[in-house]
Protein backbone atom coordinates (compact mmCIF):
# COMPACT_ATOMS: atom_id res chain seq x y z
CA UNK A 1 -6.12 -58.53 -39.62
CA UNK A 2 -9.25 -59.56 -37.52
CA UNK A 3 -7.13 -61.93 -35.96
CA UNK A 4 -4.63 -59.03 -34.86
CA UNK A 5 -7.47 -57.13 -33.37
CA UNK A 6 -8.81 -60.19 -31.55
CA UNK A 7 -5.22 -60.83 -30.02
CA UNK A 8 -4.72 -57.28 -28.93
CA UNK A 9 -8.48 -56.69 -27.67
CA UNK A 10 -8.05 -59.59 -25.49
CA UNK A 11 -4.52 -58.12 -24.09
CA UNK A 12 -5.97 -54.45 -23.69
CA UNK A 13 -9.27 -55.04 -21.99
CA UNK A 14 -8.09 -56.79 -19.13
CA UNK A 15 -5.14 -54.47 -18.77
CA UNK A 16 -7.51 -52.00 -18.81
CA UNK A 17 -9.24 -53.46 -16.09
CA UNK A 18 -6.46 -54.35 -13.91
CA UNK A 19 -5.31 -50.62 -14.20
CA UNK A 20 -8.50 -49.48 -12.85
CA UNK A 21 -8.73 -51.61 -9.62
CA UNK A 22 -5.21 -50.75 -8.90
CA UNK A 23 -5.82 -47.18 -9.03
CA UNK A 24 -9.17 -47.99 -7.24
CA UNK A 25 -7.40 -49.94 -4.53
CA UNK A 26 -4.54 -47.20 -4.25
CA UNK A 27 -6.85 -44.39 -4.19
CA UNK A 28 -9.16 -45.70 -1.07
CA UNK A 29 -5.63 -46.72 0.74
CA UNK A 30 -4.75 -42.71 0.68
CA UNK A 31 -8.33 -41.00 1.06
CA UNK A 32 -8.21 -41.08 4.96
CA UNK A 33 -4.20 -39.82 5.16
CA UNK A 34 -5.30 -36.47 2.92
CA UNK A 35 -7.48 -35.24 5.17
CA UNK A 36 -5.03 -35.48 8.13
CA UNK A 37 -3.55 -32.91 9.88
CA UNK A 38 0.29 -32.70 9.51
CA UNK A 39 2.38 -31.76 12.65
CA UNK A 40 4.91 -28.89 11.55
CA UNK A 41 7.27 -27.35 14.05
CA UNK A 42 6.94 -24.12 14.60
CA UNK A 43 9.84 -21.38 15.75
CA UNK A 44 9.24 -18.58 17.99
CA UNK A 45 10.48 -15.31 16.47
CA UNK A 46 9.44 -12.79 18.76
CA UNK A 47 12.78 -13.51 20.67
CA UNK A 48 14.48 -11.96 18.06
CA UNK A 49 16.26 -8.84 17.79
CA UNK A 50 15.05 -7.71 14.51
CA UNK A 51 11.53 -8.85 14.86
CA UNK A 52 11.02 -6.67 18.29
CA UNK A 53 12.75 -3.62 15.94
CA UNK A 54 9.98 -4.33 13.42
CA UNK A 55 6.96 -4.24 16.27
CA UNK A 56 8.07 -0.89 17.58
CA UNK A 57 8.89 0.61 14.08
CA UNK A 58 4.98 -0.66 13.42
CA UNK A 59 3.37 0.68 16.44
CA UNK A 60 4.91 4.29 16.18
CA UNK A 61 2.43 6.89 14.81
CA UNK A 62 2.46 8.58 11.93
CA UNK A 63 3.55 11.98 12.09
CA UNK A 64 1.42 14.89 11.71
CA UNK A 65 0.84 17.75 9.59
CA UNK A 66 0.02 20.80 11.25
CA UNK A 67 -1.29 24.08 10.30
CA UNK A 68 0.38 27.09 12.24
CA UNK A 69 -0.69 29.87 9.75
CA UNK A 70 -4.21 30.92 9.10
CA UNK A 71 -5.78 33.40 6.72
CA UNK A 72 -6.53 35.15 3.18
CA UNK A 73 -3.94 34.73 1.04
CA UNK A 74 -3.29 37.95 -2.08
CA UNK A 75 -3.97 36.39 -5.44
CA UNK A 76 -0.45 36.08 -7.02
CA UNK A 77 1.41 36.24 -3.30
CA UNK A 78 3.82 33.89 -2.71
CA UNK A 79 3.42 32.03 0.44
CA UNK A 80 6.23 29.95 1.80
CA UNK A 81 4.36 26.77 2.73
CA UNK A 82 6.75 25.87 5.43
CA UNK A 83 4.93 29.46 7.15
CA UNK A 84 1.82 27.65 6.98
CA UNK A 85 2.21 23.83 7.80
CA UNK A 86 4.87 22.16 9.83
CA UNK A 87 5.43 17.88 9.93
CA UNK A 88 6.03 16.67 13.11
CA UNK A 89 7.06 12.66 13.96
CA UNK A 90 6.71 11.14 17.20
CA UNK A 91 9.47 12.19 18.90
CA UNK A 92 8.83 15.95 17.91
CA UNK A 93 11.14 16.31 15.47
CA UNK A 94 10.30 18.42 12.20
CA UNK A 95 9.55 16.37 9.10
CA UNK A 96 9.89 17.34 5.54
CA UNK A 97 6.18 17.90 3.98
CA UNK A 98 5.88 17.21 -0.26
CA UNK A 99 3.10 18.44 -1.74
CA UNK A 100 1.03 15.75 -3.96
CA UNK A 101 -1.30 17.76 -5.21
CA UNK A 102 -3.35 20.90 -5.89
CA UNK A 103 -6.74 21.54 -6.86
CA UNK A 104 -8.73 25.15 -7.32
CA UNK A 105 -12.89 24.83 -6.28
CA UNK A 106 -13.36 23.42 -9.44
CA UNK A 107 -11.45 20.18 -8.96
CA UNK A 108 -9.08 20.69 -11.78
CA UNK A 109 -5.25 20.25 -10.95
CA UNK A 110 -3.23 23.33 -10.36
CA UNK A 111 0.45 22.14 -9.82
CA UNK A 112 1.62 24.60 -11.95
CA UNK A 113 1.11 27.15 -8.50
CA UNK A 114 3.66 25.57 -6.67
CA UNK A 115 7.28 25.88 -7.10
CA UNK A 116 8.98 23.29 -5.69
CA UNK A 117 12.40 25.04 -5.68
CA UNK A 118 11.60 27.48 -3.21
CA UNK A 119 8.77 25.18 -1.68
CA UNK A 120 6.43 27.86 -2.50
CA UNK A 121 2.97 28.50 -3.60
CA UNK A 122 1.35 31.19 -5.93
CA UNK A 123 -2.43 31.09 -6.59
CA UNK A 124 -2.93 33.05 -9.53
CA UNK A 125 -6.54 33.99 -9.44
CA UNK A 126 -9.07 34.36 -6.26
CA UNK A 127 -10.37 31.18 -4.71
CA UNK A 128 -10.39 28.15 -2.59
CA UNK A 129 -7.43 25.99 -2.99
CA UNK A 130 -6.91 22.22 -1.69
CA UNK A 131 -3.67 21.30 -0.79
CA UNK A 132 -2.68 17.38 -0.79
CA UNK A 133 0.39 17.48 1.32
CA UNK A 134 2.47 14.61 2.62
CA UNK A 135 5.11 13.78 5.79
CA UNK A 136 7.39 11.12 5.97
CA UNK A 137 9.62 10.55 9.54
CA UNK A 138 12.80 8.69 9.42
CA UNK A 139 11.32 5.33 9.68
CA UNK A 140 9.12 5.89 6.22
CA UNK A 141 6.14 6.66 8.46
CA UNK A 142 4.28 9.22 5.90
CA UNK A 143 0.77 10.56 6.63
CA UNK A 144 -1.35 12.33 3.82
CA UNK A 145 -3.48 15.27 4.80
CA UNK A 146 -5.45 17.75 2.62
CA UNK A 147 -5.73 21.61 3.25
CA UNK A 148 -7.91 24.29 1.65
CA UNK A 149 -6.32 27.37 1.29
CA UNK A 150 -8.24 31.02 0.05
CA UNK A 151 -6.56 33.45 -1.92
CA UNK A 152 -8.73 36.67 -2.47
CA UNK A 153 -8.91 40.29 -2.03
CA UNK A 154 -9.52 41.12 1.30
């Protein structure tokens, strides 16, 4: 047995050895090629058709939401928000507007005022109302606004 360990210690150690230069050898032969910059040939896409679509669909604006109707609004009155704000793209066509969201003065959500069958609104008690409302043009441009709105008594 001490003989088989003697036989096979005298095969592994220098194999060991000899597998260490080699990688040490190998290793210093590719150090200086990592660090080198590779040449890579590049294409020019701005020639094409789709990419110039894409720049001009980028630039555009973002169309905006406009208020055209100002006032107190009647606790309980239903106000046709499409009275009140209007979406306009770019070109000056009307966008739809969706509403995201709707908070009283407290911050708590108050969705349940809006109908969004009749794209209508209905403030139930007396106070200041933010509207989250959002337009989107043909090209899936969309701009997000918010709005306060007062309902009271006056």
């Amino acid at each position: 047995m001490r003989q088989v360990y003697r036989v096979m210690s005298e095969i592994i150690l220098p194999g060991m050895i000899c597998a260490a230069l080699f990688g040490a050898i190998m290793g210093i032969s590719l150090l200086p090629r990592l660090g080198r910059h590779m040449d890579i040939p590049t294409e020019d896409y701005s020639s094409y058709e789709d990419a110039s679509q894409v720049k001009e669909i980028c630039a555009r604006q973002p169309p905006k939401i406009v208020r055209k109707g100002f006032g107190v609004y009647q606790p309980g009155e239903e106000i046709l928000l499409s009275q009140i704000f209007e979406g306009i793209d770019t070109d000056g066509n009307e966008t739809s507007l969706q509403v995201l969201g709707i908070w009283d003065k407290d911050g708590i959500g108050r969705m349940d005022c809006y109908q969004e069958a009749g794209h209508k609104v209905s403030f139930p008690k007396r106070g200041a109302y933010v509207l989250e409302l959002q337009a989107m043009d043909g090209q899936r441009k969309s701009s997000i606004q918010k709005f306060v709105l007062l309902a009271d008594y006056r």
